[in-house]
Protein backbone atom coordinates (compact mmCIF):
# COMPACT_ATOMS: atom_id res chain seq x y z
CA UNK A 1 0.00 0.00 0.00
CA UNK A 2 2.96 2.20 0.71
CA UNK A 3 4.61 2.24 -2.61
CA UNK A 4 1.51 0.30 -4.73
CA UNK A 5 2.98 -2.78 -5.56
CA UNK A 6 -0.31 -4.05 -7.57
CA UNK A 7 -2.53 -1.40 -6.15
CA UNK A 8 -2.74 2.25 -6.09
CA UNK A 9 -0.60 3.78 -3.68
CA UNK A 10 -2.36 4.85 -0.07
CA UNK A 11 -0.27 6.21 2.91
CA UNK A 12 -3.35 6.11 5.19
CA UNK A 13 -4.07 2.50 4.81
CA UNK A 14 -0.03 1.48 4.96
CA UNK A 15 -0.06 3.40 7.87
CA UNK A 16 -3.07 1.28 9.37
CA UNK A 17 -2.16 -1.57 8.65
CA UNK A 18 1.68 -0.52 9.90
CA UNK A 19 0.62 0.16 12.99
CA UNK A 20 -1.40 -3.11 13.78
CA UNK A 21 1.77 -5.06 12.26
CA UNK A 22 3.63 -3.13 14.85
CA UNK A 23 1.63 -3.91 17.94
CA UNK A 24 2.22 -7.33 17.02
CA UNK A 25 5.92 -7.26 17.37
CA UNK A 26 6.69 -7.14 13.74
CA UNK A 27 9.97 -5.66 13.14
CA UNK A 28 9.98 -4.24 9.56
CA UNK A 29 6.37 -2.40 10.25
CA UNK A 30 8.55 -0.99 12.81
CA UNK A 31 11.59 0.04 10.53
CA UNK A 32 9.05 1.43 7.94
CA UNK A 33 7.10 3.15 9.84
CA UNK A 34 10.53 4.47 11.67
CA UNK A 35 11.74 5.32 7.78
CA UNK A 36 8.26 6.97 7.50
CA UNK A 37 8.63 9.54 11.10
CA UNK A 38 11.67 10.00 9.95
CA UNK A 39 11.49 11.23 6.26
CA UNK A 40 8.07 12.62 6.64
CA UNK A 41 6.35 9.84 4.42
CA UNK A 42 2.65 10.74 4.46
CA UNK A 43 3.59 11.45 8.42
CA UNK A 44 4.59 14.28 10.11
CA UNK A 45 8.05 14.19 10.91
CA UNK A 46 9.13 12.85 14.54
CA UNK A 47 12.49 12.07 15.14
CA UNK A 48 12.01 11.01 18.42
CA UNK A 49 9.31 8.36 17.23
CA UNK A 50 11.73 7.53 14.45
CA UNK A 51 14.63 6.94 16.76
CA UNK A 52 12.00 4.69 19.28
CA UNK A 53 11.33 2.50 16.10
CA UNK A 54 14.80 2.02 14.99
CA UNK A 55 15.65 1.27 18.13
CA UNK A 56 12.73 -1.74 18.77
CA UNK A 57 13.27 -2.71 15.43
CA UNK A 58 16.93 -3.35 16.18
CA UNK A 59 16.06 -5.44 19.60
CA UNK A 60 13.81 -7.65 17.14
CA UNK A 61 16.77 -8.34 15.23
CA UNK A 62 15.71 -6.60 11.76
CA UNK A 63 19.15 -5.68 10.22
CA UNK A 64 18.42 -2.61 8.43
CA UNK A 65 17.68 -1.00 12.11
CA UNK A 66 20.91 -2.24 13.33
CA UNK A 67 22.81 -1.23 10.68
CA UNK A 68 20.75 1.78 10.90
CA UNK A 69 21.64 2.42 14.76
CA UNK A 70 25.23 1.25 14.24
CA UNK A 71 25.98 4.19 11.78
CA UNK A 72 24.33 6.81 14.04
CA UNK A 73 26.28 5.67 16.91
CA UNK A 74 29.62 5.91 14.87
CA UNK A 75 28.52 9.29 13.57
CA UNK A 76 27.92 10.39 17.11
């Protein structure tokens, strides 16, 4: 639904559906949504969210977050 693979593109019903993913413990609904906060994809941008996200994401062993964290720690 985010980028409308097969369907038209809706940012309201990614984000739904997102969120639900999320409260199950999924981690890439977490990294998108994190992407999402953090960009301003159809979201208002909330880099404190963001940063929350990446950093669940991460402790659910998705890679992209820890790669993600990793960098920002080594920028920091």
């Amino acid at each position: 639904m985010l980028n409308g693979h097969g369907i038209e593109p809706n940012i309201e019903d990614a984000t739904y559906w997102l969120n639900k993913a999320t409260n199950l413990g999924e981690a890439r609904a977490l990294f998108t949504l994190a992407e999402m906060y953090e960009k301003g994809l159809g979201l208002k941008t909330n880099l404190v969210k963001a940063r929350e996200f990446f950093q669940k994401s991460a402790e659910l062993n998705d890679p992209s977050a820890q790669l993600k964290i990793a960098l920002r720690l080594l920028q920091d």
